[in-house]
Protein backbone atom coordinates (compact mmCIF):
# COMPACT_ATOMS: atom_id res chain seq x y z
CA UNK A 1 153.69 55.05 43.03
CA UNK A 2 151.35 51.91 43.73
CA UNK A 3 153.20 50.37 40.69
CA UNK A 4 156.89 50.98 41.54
CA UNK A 5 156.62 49.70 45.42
CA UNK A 6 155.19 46.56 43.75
CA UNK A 7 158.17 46.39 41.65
CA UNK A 8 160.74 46.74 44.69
CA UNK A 9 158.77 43.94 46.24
CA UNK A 10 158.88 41.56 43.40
CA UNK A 11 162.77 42.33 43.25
CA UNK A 12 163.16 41.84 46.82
CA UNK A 13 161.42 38.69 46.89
CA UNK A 14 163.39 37.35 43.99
CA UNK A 15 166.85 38.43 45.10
CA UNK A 16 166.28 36.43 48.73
CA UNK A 17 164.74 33.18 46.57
CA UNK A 18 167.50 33.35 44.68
CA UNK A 19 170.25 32.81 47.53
CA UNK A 20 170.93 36.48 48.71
CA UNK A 21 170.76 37.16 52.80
CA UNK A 22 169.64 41.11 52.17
CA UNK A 23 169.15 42.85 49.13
CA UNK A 24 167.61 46.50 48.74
CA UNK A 25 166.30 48.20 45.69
CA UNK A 26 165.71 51.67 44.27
CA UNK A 27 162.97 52.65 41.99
CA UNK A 28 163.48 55.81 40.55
CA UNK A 29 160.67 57.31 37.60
CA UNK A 30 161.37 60.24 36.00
CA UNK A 31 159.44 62.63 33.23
CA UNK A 32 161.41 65.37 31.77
CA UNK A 33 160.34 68.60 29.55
CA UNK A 34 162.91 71.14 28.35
CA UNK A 35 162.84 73.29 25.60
CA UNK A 36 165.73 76.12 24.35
CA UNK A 37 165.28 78.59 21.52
CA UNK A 38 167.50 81.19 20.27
CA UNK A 39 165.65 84.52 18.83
CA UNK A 40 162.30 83.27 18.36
CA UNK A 41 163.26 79.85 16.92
CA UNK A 42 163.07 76.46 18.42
CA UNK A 43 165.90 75.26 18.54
CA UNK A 44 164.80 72.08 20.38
CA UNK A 45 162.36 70.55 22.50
CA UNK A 46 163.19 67.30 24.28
CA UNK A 47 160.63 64.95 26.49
CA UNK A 48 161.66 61.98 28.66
CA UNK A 49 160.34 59.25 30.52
CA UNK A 50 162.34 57.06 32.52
CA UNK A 51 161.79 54.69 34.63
CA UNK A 52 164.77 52.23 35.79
CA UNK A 53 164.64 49.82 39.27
CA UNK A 54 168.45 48.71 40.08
CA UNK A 55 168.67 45.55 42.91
CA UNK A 56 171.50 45.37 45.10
CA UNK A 57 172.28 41.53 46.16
CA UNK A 58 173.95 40.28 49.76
CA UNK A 59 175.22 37.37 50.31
CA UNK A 60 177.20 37.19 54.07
CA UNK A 61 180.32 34.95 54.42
CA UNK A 62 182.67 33.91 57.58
CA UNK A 63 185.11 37.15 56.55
CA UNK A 64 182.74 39.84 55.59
CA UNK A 65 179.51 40.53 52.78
CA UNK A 66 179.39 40.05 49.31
CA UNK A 67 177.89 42.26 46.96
CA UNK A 68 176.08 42.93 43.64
CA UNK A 69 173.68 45.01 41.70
CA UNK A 70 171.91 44.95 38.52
CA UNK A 71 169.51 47.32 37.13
CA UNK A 72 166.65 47.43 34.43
CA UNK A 73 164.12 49.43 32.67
CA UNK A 74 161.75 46.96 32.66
CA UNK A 75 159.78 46.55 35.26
CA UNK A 76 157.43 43.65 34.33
CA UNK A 77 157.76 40.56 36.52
CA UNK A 78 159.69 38.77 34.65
CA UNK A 79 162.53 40.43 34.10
CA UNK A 80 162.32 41.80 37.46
CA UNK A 81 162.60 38.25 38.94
CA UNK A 82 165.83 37.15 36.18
CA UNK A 83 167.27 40.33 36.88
CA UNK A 84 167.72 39.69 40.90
CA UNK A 85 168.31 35.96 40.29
CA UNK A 86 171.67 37.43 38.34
CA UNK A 87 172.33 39.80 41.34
CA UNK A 88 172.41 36.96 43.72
CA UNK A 89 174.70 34.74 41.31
CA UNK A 90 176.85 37.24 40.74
CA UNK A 91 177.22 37.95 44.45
CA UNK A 92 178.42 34.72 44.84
CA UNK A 93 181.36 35.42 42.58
CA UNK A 94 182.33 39.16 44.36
CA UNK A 95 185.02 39.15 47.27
CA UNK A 96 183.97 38.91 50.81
CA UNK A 97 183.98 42.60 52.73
CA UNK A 98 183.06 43.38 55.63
CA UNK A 99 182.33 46.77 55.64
CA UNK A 100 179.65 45.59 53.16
CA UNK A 101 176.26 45.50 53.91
CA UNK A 102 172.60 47.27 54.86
CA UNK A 103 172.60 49.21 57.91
CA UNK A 104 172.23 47.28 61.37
CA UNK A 105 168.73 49.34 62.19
CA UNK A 106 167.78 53.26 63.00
CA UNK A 107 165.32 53.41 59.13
CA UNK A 108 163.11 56.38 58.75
CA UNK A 109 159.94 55.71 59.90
CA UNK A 110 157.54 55.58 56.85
CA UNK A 111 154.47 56.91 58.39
CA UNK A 112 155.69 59.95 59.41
CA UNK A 113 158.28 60.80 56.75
CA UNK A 114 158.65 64.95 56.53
CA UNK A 115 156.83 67.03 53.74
CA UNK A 116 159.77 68.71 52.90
CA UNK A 117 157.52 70.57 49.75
CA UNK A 118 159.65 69.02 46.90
CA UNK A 119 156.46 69.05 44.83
CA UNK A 120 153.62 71.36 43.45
CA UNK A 121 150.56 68.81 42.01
CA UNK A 122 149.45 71.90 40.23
CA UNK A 123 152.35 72.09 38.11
CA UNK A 124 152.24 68.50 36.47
CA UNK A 125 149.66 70.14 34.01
CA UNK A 126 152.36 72.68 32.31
CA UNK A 127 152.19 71.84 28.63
CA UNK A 128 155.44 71.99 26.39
CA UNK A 129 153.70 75.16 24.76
CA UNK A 130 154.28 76.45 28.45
CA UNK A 131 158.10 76.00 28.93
CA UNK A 132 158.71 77.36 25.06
CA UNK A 133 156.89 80.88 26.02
CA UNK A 134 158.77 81.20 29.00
CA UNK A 135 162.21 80.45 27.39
CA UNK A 136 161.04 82.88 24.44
CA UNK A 137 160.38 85.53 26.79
CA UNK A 138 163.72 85.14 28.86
CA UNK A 139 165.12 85.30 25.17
CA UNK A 140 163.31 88.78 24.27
CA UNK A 141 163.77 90.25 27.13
CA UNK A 142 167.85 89.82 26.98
CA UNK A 143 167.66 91.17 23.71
CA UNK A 144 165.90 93.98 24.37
CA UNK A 145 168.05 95.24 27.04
CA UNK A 146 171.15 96.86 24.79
CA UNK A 147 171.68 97.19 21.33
CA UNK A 148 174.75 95.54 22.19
CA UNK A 149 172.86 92.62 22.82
CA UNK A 150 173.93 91.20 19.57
CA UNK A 151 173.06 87.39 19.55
CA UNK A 152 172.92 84.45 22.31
CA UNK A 153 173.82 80.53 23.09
CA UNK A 154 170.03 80.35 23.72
CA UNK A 155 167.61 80.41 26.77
CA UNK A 156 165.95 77.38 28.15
CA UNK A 157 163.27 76.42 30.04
CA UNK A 158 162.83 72.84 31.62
CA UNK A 159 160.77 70.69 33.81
CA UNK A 160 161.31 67.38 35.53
CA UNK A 161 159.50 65.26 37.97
CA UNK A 162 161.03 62.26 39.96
CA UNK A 163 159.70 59.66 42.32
CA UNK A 164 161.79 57.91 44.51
CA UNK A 165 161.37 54.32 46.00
CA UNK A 166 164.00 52.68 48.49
CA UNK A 167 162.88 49.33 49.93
CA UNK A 168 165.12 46.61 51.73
CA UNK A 169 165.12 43.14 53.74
CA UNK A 170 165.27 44.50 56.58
CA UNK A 171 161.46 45.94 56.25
CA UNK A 172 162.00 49.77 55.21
CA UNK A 173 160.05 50.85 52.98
CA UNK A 174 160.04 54.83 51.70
CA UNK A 175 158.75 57.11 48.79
CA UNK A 176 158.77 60.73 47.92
CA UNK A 177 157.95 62.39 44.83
CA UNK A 178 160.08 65.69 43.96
CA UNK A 179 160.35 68.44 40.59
CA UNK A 180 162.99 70.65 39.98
CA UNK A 181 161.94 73.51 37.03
CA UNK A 182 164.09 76.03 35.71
CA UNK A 183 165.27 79.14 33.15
CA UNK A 184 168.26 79.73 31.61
CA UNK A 185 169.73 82.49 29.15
CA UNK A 186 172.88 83.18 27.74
CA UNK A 187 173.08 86.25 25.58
CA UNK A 188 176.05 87.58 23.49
CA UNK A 189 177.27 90.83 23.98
CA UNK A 190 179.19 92.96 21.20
CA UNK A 191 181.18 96.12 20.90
CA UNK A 192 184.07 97.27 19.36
CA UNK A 193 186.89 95.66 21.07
CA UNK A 194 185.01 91.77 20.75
CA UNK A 195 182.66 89.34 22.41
CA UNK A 196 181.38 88.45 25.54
CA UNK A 197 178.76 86.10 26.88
CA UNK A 198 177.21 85.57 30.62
CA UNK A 199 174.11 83.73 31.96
CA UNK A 200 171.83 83.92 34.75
CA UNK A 201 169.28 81.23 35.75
CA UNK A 202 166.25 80.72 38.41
CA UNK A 203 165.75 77.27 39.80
CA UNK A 204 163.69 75.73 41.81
CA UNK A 205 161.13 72.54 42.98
CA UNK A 206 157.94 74.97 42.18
CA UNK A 207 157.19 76.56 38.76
CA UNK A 208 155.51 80.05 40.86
CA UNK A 209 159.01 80.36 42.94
CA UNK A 210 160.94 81.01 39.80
CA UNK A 211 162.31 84.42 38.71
CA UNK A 212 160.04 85.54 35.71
CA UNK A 213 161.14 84.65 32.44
CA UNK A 214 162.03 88.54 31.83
CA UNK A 215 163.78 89.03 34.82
CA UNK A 216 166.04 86.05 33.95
CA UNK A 217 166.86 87.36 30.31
CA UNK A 218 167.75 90.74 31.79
CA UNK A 219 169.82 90.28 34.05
CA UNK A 220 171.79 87.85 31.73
CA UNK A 221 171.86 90.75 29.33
CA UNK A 222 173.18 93.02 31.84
CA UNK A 223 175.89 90.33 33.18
CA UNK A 224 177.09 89.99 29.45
CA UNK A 225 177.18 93.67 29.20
CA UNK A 226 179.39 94.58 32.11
CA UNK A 227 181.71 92.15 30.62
CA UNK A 228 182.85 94.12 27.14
CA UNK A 229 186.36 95.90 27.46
CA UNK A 230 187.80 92.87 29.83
CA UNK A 231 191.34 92.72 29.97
CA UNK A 232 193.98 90.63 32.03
CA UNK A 233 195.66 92.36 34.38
CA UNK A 234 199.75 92.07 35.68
CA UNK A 235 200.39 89.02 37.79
CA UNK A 236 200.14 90.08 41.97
CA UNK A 237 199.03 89.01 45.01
CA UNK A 238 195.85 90.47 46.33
CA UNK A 239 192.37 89.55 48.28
CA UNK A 240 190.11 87.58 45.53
CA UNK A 241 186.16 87.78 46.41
CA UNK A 242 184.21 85.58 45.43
CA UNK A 243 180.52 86.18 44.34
CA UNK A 244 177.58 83.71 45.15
CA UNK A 245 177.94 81.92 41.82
CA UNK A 246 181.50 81.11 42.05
CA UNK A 247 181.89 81.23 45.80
CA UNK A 248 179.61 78.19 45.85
CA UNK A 249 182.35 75.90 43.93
CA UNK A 250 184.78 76.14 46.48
CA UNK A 251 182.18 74.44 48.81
CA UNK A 252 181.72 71.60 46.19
CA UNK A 253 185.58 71.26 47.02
CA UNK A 254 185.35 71.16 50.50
CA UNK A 255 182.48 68.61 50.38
CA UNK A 256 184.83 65.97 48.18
CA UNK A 257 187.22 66.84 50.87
CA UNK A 258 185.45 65.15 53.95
CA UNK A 259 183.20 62.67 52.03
CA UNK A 260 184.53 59.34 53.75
CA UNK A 261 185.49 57.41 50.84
CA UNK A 262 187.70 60.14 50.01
CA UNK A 263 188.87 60.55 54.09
CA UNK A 264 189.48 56.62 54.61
CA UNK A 265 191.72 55.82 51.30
CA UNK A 266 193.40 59.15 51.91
CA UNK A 267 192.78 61.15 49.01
CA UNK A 268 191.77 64.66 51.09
CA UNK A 269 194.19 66.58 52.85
CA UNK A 270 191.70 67.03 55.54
CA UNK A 271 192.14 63.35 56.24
CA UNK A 272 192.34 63.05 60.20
CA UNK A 273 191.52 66.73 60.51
CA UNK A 274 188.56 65.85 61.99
CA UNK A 275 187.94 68.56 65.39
CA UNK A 276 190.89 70.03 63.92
CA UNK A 277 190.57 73.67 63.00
CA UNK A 278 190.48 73.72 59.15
CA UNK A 279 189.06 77.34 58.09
CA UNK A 280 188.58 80.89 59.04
CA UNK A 281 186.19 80.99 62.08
CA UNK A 282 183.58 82.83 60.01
CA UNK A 283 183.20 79.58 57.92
CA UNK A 284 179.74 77.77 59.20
CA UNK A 285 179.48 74.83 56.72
CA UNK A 286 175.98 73.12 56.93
CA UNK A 287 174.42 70.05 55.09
CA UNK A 288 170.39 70.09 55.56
CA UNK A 289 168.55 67.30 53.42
CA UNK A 290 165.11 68.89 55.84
CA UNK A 291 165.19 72.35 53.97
CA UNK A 292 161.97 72.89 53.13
CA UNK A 293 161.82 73.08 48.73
CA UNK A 294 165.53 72.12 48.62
CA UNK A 295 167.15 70.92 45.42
CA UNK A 296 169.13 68.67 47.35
CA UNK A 297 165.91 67.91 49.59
CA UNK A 298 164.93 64.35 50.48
CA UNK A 299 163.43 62.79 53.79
CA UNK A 300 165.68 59.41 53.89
CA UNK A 301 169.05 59.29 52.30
CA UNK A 302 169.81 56.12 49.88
CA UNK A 303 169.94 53.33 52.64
CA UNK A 304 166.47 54.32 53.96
CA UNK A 305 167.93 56.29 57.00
CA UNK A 306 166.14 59.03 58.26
CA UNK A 307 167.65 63.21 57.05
CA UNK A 308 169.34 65.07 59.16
CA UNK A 309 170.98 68.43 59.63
CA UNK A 310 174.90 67.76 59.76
CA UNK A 311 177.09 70.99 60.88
CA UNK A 312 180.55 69.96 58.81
CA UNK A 313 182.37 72.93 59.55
CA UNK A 314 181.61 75.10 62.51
CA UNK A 315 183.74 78.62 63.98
CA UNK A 316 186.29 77.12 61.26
CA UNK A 317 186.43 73.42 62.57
CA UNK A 318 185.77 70.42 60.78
CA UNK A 319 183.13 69.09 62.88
CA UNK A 320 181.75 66.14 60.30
CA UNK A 321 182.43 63.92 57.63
CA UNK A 322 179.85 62.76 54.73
CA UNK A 323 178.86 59.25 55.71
CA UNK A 324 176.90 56.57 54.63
CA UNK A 325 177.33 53.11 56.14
CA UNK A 326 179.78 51.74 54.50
CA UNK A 327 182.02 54.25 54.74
CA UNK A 328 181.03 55.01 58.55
CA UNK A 329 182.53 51.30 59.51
CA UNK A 330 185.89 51.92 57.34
CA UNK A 331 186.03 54.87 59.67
CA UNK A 332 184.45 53.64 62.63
CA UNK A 333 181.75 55.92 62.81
CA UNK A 334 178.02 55.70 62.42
CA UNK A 335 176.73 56.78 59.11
CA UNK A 336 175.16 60.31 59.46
CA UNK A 337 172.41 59.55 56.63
CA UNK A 338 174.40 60.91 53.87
CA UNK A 339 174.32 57.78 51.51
CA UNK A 340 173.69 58.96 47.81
CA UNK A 341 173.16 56.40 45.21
CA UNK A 342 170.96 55.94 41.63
CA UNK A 343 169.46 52.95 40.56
CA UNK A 344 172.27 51.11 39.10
CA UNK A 345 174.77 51.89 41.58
CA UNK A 346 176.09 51.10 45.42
CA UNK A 347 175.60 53.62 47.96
CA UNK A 348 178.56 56.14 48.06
CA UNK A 349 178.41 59.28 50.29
CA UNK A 350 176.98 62.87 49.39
CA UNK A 351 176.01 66.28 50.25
CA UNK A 352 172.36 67.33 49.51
CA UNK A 353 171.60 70.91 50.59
CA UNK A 354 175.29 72.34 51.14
CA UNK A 355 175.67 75.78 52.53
CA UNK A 356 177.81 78.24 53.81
CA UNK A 357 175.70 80.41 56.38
CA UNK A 358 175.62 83.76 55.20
CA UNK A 359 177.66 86.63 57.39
CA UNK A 360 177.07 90.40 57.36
CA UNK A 361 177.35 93.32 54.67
CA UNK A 362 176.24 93.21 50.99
CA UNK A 363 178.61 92.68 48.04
CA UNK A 364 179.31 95.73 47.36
CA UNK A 365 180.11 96.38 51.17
CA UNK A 366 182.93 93.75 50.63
CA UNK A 367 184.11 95.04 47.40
CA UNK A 368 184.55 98.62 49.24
CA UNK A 369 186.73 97.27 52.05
CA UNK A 370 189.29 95.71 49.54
CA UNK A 371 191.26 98.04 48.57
CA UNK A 372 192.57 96.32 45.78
CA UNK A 373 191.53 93.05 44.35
CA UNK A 374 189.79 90.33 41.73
CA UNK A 375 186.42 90.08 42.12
CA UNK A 376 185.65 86.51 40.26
CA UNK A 377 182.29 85.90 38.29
CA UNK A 378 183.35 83.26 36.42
CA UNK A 379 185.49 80.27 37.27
CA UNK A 380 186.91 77.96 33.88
CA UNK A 381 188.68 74.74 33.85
CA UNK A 382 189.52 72.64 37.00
CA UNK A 383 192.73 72.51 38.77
CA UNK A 384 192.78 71.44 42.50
CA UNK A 385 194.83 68.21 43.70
CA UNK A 386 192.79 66.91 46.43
CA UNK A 387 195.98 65.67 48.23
CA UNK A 388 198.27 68.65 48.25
CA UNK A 389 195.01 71.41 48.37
CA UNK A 390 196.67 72.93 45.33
CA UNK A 391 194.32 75.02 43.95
CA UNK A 392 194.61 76.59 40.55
CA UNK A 393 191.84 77.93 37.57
CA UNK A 394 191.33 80.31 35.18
CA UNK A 395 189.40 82.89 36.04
CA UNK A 396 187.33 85.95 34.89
CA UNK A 397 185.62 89.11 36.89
CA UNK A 398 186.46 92.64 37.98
CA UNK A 399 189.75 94.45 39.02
CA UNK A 400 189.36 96.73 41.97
CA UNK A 401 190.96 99.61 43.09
CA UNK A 402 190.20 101.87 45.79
CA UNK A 403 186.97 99.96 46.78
CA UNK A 404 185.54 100.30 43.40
CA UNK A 405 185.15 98.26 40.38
CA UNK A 406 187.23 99.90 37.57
CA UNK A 407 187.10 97.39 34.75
CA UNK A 408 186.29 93.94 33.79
CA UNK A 409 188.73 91.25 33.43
CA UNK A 410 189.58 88.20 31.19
CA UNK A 411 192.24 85.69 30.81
CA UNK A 412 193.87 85.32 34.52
CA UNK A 413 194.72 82.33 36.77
CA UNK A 414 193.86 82.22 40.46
CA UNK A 415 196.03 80.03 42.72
CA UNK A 416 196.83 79.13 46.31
CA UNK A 417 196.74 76.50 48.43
CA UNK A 418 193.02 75.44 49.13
CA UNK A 419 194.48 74.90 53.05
CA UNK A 420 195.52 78.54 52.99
CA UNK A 421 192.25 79.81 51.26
CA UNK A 422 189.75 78.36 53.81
CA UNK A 423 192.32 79.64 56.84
CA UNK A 424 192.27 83.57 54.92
CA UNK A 425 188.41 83.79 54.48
CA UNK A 426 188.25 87.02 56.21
CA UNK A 427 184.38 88.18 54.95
CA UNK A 428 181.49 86.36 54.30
CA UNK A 429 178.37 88.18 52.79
CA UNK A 430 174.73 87.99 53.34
CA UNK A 431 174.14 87.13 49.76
CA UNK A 432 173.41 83.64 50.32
CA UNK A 433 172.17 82.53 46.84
CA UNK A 434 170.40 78.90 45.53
CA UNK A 435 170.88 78.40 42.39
CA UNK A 436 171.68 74.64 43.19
CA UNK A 437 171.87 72.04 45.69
CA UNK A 438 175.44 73.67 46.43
CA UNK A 439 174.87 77.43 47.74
CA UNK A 440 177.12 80.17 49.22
CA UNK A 441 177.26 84.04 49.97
CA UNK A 442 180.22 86.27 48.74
CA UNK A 443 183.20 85.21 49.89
CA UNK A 444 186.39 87.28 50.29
CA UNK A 445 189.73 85.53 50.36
CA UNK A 446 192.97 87.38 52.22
CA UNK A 447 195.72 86.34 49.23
CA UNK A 448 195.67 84.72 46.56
CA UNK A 449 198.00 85.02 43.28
CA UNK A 450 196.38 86.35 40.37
CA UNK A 451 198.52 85.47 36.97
CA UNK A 452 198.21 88.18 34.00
CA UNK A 453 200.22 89.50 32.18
CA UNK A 454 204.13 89.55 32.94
């Protein structure tokens, strides 16, 4: 870590000789293992190292900042020195904004940054050997689940470790180190009336906190399985529930939907909704970048501000927006340390750890209080106009009737309005599941049209 904070400073250094009034800088190093094999052949194994520092360049005018940023993999001095030089020049040459700009003050406080257990030292010794077993034994044990079980995409197995350095002008300076490790299977299931795949997957920032490799490839198996004999059914209007997996998309949706870049050029039709109620009162809509072994985890966003909890959506009103700074002043708000960036890129604004809070009563529970309905397991394709809330996708799962499952089904279209969906939530499970940085219980919606057949 010793190595990349000396980088930042060399950049920083070089960007203010060079003419700039601020700069900051993000060093980001990165090792990655993963491995997939199909039967018990390899079908690959891939390793990565990475390590890329990107300089952002300030230069302030009479009518606002200018801006620039360059990035490299090379982090000896000098190319770290030409490489801020050209941030600065090219500054020079950018329009004057002035929304532009580092924050005024309010940085993290280095010394006392939270351990927010995005690492496990012990696991940096896993050997590739490792990761291929444990992908091999997610593979066997989907196979040896149902005759059925006739083939598979592969399973995978993959490790990565990051750290993070964010250093500005203004004096911050911040690092954390983080992993992320996971398993993957997607078998094949055949009978006599055709194909069908599913996947399951366990992720998280500690290699002991992961599903075991036969739990994985089993209840893959079992997901492909309950899929044979699917079916479309006739076009209606009924409650559609949504399970963890595909429940948590909707709150990917909602996210894009109050980020403020997308709230001040008025590309969300939640645009000046905010204190406004937006959803069902169940909805409870939390960002935490503090939860403890988060994927979405960090302890200062990307303009060295410290985390915080942000309630977006609570009792069904829109509470919050997803702010960084610049994007705070085009509003004129403060940010709310939600700035999201890379190396080679400005600051934009971002969820980390985005949740709906889970409600009462299992699946199942919810599945036997709809009388008739779509349960969705899978969502395909991507229709949703961020303007209108029109809301559209294909869409596969089980039909209900009489509070039961009854048969799988295939080859349907959801749609509604997203407006009306988050207004006819009317059950929220206790299922709350993280598979990602995005996570959700099951989720029933009141109406929604499902398109079959005619």
């Amino acid at each position: 870590m010793s190595e990349l904070l000396e980088a930042a400073e060399i950049a920083l250094e070089a960007a203010r000789g060079a003419g700039a009034d601020d700069a900051d800088t993000v060093v980001v190093a990165s090792e990655s293992t993963e491995t997939r094999v199909r039967g018990d052949e390899i079908d690959y194994v891939k390793q990565a190292h990475q390590r890329t520092l990107g300089v952002r360049a300030l230069v302030r005018g009479r009518d606002g900042t200018r801006q620039a940023i360059t990035s490299t993999s090379d982090l000896a001095e000098p190319a770290l020195r030409a490489m801020a030089a050209e941030a600065a020049t090219l500054a020079r040459a950018t329009a004057q904004d002035p929304a532009a700009g580092l924050p005024d003050s309010g940085f993290a406080d280095p010394n006392a940054l939270p351990d927010l257990a995005l690492a496990d030292p012990a696991d940096r010794g896993v050997d590739v050997e490792a990761r291929v077993d444990a992908a091999r034994r997610a593979e066997r044990a989907a196979r040896a689940v149902d005759p059925r079980i006739v083939n598979s995409e592969g399973s995978q197995a993959s490790s990565g470790f990051s750290q993070v350095v964010y250093a500005n002008s203004l004096g911050f300076r911040g690092a954390y180190e983080s992993a992320s490790h996971a398993l993957f299977s997607e078998p094949l299931a055949r009978n006599g009336s055709g194909m069908q795949r599913d996947y399951w997957m366990s992720v998280s920032r500690r290699l002991a906190s992961l599903e075991s490799p036969e739990a994985v490839g089993t209840t893959a198996a079992e997901r492909a399985l309950r899929r044979l004999d699917a079916r479309p059914v006739p076009t209606c209007e009924v409650p559609v529930i949504f399970d963890p997996l595909t429940a948590a998309s909707l709150w990917r949706q909602v996210a894009a939907l109050v980020n403020g870049y997308s709230v001040y050029r008025g590309t969300s039709f939640l645009a000046g909704k905010l204190g406004e109620v937006v959803a069902s009162p169940s909805v409870q809509l939390v960002d935490d970048p503090l939860r403890p072994g988060g994927l979405g985890s960090r302890p200062f966003d990307g303009e060295g501000l410290p985390s915080q909890r942000t309630a977006l959506i609570e009792d069904g009103r829109l509470r919050n927006l997803l702010l960084d700074t610049y994007s705070a002043r085009k509003l004129g708000f403060e940010s709310n340390a939600h700035a999201s960036r890379s190396a080679s890129s400005a600051p934009g604004a971002g969820a980390t750890n985005l949740y709906l809070e889970p409600g009462q009563g299992r699946l199942d529970e919810i599945v036997a209080d709809t009388p008739r309905g779509l349960l969705v397991t899978e969502l395909i394709g991507m229709g949703f106009n961020p303007v209108t809330g029109d809301y559209s996708r294909g869409a596969a799962g089980h039909w209900i009737e009489n509070g039961a499952l009854c048969h799988p089904v295939e080859e349907v279209t959801i749609a509604a309005n997203f407006a009306d969906m988050l207004q006819g939530i009317d059950a929220v499970g206790e299922d709350l599941l993280w598979l990602s940085s995005v996570a959700s219980p099951s989720v029933r919606v009141a109406r929604m049209t499902v398109a079959g057949e005619a």
